[in-house]
C-alpha atoms as a PDB file:
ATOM      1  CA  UNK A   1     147.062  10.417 133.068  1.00  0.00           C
ATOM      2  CA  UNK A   2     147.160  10.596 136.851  1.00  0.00           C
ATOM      3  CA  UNK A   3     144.396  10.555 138.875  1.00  0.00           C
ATOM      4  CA  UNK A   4     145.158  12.709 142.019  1.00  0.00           C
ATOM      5  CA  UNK A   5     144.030  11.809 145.406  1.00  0.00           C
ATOM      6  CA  UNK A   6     142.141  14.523 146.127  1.00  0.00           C
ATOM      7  CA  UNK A   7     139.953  12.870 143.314  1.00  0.00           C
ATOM      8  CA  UNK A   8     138.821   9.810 144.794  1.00  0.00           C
ATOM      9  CA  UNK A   9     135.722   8.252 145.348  1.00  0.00           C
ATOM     10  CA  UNK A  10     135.578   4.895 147.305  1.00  0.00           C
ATOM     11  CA  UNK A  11     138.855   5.024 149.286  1.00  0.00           C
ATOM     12  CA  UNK A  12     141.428   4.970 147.396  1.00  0.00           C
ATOM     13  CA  UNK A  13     139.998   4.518 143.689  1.00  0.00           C
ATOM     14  CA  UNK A  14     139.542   7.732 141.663  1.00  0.00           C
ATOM     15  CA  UNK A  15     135.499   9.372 141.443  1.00  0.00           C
ATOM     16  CA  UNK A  16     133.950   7.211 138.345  1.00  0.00           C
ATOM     17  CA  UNK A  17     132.591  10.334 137.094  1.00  0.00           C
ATOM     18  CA  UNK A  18     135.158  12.247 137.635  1.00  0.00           C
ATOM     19  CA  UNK A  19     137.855   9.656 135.603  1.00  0.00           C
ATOM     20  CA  UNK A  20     135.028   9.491 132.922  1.00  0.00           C
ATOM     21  CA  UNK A  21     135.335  13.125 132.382  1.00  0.00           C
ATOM     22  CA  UNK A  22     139.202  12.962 131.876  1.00  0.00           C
ATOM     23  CA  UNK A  23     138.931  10.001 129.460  1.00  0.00           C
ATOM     24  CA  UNK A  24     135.962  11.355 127.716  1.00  0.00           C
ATOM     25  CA  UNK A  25     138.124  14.492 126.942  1.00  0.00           C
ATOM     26  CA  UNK A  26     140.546  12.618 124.543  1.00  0.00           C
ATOM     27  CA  UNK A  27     137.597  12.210 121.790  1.00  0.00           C
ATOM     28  CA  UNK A  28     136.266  14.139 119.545  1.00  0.00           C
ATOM     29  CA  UNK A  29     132.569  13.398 120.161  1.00  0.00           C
ATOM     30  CA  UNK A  30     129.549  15.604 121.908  1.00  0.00           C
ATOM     31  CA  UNK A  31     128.386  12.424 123.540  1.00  0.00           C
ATOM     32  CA  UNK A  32     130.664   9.939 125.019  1.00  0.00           C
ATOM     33  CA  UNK A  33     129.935   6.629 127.092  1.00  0.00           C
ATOM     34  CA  UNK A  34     132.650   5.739 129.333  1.00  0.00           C
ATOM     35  CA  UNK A  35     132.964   1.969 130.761  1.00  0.00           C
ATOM     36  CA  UNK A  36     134.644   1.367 134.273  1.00  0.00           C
ATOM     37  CA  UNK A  37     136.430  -2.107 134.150  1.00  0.00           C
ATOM     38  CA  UNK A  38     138.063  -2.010 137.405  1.00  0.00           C
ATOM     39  CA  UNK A  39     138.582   0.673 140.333  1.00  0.00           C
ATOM     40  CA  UNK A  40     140.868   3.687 138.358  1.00  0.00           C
ATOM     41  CA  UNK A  41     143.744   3.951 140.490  1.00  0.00           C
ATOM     42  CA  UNK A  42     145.286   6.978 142.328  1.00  0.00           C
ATOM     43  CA  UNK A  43     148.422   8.972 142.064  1.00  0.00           C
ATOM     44  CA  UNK A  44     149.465   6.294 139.411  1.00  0.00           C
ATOM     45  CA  UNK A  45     150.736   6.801 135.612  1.00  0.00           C
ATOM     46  CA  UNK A  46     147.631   5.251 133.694  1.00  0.00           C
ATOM     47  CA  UNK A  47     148.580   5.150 129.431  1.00  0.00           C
ATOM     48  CA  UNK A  48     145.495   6.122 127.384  1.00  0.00           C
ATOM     49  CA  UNK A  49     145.732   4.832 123.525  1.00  0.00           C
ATOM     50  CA  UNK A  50     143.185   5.050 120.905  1.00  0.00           C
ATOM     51  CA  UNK A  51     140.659   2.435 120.275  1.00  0.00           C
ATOM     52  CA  UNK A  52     140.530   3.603 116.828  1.00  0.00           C
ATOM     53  CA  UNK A  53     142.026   5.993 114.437  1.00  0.00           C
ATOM     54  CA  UNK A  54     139.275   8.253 114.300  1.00  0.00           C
ATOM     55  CA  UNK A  55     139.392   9.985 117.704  1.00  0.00           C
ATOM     56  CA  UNK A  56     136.240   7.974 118.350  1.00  0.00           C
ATOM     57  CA  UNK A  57     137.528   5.616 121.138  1.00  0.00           C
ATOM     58  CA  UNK A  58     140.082   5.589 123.707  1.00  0.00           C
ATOM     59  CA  UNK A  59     141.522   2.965 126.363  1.00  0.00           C
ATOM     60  CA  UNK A  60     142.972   3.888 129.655  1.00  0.00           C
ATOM     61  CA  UNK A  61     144.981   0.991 131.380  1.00  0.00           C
ATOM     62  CA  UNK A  62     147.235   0.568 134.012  1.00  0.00           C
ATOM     63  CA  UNK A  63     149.948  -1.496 132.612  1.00  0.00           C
ATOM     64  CA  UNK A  64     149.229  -4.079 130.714  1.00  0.00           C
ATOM     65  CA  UNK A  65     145.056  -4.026 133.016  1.00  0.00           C
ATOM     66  CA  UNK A  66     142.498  -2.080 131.042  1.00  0.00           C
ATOM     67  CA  UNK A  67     140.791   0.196 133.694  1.00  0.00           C
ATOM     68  CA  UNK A  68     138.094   2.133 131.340  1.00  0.00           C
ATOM     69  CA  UNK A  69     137.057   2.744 127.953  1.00  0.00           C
ATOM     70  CA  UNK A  70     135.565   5.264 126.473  1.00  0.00           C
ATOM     71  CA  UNK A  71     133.386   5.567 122.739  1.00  0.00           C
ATOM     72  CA  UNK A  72     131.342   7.688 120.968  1.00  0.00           C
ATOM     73  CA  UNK A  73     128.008   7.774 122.579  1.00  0.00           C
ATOM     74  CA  UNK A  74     124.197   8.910 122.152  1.00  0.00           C
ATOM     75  CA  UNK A  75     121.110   9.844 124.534  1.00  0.00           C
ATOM     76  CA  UNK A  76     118.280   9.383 123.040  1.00  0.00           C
ATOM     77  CA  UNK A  77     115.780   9.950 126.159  1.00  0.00           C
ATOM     78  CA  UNK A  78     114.322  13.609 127.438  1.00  0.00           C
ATOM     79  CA  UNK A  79     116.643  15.056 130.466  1.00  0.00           C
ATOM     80  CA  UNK A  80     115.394  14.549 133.932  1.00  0.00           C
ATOM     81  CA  UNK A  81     113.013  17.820 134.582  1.00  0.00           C
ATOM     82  CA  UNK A  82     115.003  20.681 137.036  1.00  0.00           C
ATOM     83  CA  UNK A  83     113.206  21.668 140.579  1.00  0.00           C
ATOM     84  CA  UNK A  84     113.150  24.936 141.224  1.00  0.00           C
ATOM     85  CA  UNK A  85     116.485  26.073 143.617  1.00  0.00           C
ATOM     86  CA  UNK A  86     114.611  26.133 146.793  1.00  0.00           C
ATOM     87  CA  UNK A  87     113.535  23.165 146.167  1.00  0.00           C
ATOM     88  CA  UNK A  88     116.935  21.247 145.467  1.00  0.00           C
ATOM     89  CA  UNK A  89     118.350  23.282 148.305  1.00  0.00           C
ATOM     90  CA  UNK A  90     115.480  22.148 150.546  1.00  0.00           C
ATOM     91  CA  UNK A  91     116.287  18.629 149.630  1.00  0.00           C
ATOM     92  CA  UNK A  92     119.612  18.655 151.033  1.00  0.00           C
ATOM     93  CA  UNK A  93     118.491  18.258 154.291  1.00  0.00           C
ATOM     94  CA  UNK A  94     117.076  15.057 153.568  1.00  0.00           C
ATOM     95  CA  UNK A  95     120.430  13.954 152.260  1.00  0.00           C
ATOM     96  CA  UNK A  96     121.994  15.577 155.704  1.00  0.00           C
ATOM     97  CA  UNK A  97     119.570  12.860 157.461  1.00  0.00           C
ATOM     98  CA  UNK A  98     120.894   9.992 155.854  1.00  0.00           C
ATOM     99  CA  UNK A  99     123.109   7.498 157.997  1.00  0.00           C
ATOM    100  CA  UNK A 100     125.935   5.435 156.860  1.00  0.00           C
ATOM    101  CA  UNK A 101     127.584   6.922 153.973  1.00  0.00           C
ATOM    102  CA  UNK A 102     129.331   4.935 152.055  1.00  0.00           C
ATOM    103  CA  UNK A 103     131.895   6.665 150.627  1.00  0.00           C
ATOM    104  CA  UNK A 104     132.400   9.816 152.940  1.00  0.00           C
ATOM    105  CA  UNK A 105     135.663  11.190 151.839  1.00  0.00           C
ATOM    106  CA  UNK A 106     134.027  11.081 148.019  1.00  0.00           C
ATOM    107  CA  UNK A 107     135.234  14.032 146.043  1.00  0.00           C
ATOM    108  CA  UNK A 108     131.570  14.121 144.859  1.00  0.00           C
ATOM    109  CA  UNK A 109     129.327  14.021 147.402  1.00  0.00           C
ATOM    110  CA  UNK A 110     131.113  13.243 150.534  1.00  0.00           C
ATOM    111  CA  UNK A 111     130.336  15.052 153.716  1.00  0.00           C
ATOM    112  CA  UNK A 112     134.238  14.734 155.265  1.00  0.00           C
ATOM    113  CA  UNK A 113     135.453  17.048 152.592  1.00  0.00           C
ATOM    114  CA  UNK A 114     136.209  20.325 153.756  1.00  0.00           C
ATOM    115  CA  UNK A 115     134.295  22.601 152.130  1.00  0.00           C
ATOM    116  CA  UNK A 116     136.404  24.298 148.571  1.00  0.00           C
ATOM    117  CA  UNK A 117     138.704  20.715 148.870  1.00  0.00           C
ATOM    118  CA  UNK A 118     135.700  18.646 147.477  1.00  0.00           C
ATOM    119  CA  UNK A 119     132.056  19.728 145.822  1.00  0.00           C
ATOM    120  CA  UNK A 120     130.378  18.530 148.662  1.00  0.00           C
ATOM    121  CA  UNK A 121     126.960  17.968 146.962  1.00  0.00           C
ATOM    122  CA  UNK A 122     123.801  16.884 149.186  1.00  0.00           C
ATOM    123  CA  UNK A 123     120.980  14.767 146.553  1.00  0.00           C
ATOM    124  CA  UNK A 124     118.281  14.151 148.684  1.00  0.00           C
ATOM    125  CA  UNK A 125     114.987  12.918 147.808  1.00  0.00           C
ATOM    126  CA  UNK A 126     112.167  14.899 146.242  1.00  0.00           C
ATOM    127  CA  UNK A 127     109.128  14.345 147.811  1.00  0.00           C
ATOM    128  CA  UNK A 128     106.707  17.213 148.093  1.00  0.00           C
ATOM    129  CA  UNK A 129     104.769  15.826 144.554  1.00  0.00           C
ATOM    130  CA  UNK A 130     106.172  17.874 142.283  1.00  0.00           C
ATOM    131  CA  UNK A 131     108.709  15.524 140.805  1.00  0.00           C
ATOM    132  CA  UNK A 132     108.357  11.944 139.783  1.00  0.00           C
ATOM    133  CA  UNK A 133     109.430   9.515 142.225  1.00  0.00           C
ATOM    134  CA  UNK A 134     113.162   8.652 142.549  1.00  0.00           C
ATOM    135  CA  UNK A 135     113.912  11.962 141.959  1.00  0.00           C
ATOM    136  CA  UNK A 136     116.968  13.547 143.750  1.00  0.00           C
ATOM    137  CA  UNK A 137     118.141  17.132 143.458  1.00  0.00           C
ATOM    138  CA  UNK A 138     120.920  19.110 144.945  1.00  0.00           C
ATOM    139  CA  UNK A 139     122.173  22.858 144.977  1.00  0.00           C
ATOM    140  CA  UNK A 140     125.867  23.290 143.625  1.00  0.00           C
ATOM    141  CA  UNK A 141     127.879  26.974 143.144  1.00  0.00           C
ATOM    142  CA  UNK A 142     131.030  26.275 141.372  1.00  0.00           C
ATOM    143  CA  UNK A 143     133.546  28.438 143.032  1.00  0.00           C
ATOM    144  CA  UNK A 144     135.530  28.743 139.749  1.00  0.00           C
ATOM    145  CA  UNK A 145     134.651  27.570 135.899  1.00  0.00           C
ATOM    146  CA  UNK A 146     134.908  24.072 136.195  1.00  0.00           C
ATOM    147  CA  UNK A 147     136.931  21.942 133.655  1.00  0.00           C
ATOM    148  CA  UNK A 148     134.562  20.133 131.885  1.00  0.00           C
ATOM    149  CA  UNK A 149     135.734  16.620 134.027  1.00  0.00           C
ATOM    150  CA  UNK A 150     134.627  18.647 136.893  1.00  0.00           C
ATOM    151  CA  UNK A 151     131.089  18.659 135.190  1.00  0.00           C
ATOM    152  CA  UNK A 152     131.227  15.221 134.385  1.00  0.00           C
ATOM    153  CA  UNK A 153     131.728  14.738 138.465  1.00  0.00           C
ATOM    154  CA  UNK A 154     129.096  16.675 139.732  1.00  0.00           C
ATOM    155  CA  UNK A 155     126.987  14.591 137.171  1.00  0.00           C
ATOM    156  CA  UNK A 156     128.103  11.433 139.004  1.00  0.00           C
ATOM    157  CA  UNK A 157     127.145  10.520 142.478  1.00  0.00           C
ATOM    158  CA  UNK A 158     123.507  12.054 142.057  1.00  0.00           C
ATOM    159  CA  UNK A 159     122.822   9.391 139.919  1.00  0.00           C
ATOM    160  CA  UNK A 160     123.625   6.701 142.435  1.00  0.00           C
ATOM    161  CA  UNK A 161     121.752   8.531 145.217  1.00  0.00           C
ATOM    162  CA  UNK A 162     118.263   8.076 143.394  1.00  0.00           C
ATOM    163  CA  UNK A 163     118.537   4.282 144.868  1.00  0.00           C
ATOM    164  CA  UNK A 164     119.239   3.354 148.571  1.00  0.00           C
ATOM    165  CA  UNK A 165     123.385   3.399 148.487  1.00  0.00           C
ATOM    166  CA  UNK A 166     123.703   3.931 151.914  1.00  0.00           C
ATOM    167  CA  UNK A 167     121.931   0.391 152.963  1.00  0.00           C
ATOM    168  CA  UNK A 168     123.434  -0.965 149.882  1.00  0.00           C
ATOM    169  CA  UNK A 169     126.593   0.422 148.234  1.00  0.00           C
ATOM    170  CA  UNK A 170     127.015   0.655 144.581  1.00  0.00           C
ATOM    171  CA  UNK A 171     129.769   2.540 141.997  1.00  0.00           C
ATOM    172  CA  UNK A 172     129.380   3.779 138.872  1.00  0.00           C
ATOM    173  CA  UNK A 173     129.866   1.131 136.474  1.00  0.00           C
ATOM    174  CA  UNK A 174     128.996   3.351 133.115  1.00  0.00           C
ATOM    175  CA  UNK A 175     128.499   6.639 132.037  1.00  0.00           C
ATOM    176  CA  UNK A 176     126.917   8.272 129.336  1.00  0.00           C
ATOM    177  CA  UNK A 177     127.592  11.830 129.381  1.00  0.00           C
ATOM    178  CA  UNK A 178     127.571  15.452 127.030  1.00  0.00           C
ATOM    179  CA  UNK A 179     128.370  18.414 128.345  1.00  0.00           C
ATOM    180  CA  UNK A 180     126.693  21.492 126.532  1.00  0.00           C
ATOM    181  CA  UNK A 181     127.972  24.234 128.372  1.00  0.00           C
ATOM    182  CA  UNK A 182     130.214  25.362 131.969  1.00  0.00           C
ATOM    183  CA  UNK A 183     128.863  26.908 134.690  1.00  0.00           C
ATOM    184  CA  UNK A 184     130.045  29.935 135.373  1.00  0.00           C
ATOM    185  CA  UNK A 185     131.894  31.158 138.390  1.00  0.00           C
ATOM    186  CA  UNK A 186     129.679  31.975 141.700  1.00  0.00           C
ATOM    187  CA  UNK A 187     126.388  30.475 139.249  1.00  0.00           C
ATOM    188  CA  UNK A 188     123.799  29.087 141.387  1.00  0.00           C
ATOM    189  CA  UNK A 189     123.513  25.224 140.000  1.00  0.00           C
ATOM    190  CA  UNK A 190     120.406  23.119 140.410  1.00  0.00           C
ATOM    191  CA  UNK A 191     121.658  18.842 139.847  1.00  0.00           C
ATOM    192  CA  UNK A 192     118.882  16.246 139.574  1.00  0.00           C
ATOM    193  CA  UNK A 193     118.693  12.332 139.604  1.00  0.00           C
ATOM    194  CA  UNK A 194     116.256  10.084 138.692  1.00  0.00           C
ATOM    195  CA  UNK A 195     116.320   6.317 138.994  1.00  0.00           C
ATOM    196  CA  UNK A 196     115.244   5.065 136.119  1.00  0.00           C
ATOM    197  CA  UNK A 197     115.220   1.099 136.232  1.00  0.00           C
ATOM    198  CA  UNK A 198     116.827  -2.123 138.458  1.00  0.00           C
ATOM    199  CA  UNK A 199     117.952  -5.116 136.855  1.00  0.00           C
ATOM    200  CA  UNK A 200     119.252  -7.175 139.820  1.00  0.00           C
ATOM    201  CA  UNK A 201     122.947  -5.648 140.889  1.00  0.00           C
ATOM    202  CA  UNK A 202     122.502  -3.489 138.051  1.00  0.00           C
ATOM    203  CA  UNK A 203     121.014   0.579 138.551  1.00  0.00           C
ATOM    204  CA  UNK A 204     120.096   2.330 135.998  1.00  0.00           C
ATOM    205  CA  UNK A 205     119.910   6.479 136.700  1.00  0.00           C
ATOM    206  CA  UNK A 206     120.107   9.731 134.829  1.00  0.00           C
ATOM    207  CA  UNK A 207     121.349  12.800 136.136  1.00  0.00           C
ATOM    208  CA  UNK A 208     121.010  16.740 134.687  1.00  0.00           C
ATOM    209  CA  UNK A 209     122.842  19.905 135.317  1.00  0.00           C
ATOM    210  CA  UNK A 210     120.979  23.321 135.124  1.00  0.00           C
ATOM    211  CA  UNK A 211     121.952  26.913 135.517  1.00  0.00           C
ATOM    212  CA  UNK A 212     120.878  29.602 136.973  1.00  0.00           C
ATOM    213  CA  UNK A 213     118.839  30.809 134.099  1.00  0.00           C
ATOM    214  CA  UNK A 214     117.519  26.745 133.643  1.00  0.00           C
ATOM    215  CA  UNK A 215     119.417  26.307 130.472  1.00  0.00           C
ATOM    216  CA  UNK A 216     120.708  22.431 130.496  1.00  0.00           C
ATOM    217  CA  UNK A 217     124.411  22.393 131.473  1.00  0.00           C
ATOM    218  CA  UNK A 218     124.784  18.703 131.052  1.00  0.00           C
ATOM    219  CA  UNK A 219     122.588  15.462 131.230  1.00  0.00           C
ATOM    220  CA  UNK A 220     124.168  11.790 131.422  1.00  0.00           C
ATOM    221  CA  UNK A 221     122.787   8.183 131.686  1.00  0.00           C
ATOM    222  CA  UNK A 222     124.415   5.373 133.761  1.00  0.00           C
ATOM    223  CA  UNK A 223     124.632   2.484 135.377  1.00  0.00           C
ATOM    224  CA  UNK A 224     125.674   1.691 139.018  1.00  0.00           C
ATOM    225  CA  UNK A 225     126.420  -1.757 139.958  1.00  0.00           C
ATOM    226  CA  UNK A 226     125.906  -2.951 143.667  1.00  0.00           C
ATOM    227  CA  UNK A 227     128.705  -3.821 145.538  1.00  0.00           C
ATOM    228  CA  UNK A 228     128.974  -6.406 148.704  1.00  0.00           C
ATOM    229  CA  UNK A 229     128.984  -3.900 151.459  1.00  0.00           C
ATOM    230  CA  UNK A 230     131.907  -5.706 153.830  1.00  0.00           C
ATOM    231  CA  UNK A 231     133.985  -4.740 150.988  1.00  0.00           C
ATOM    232  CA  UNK A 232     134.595  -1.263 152.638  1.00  0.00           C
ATOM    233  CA  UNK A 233     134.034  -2.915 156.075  1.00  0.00           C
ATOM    234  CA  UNK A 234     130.613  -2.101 156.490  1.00  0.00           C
END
């Protein structure tokens, strides 16, 4: 596996969700949770083995490092509730508004992509009382089918915009994901977050994926770990 460039996240370290996605597809399991040990390199041959001979588990290292690992997983909770489009699209202006991005080059969610180079998602808050707090949404029309890693991106950074990243950074530690179904091309998308718990440097978030018609595209719970901001020279 090599994790292109154009697929990073932080600066120079591949989009968690994004890398979760790719791993995720070498298993043969609906729902898989993906661990991030370290930052995935880019434009680097990473080795994926088997954790087990069952197509239930596979390892992705760099060398002899193990980078992520991914197993058969389960989500046992209800999907965070879709807004209505307006209302998603409406919240991007919030998300506009918002000062010190971490990560702006993210393949995700940063606002230095040029637009068809990177998704360029905007979660911003929901606050007109119609969603329960820490609720994020954002619009996204997929210019193409998306692979299904694709999916598992635009699943990603949501998550970690339902807490206050831009005063206090934090990266996707793990993922939970299934992906039920692709958009299709030119489908008008509706992505939510909700922030669900905080246990110290740890985040816990879920994110959901709905189409145009509000079936569920794809749901995933995860954890984002804070990270010491001067570590990107903040």
């Amino acid at each position: 596996m090599i994790i292109e460039t154009r697929f990073h996240g932080p600066e120079g370290s591949g989009n968690g969700g994004y890398v979760a996605g790719l791993l995720a597809g070498h298993l043969d399991a609906d729902t898989v949770t993906v661990s991030l040990r370290r930052p995935p390199p880019l434009e680097t041959g990473l080795r994926v083995s088997p954790a087990d001979d069952r197509g239930l588990g596979a390892w992705l290292w760099d060398g002899e490092t193990l980078v992520a690992e991914a197993l058969a997983g389960a989500i046992v909770v209800p999907p965070v509730p879709a807004v209505p489009y307006d209302t998603a699209l409406a919240a991007g202006e919030k998300y506009r508004a918002v000062e010190n991005h971490p990560f702006p080059g993210c393949f995700v969610c940063g606002p230095d992509r040029e637009p068809g180079d990177g998704l360029r998602l905007e979660p911003g808050r929901v606050d007109d009382g119609t969603a329960p707090e820490g609720t994020v949404a954002a619009v996204w029309t997929p210019a193409e089918a998306p692979a299904p890693e694709i999916v598992w991106a635009a699943l990603d950074c949501p998550g970690g915009w339902t807490f206050d990243v831009a005063g206090r950074p934090a990266v996707l530690g793990t993922m939970t994901a299934q992906v039920a179904d692709i958009p299709e091309a030119g489908e008008r998308c509706v992505v939510m977050g909700l922030a669900r718990s905080r246990e110290g440097r740890k985040l816990h978030a879920a994110t959901a994926l709905y189409g145009a018609d509000g079936r569920l595209l794809g749901r995933a719970e995860q954890i984002w770990i804070e990270i010491d901001p001067d570590r990107f020279g903040r």
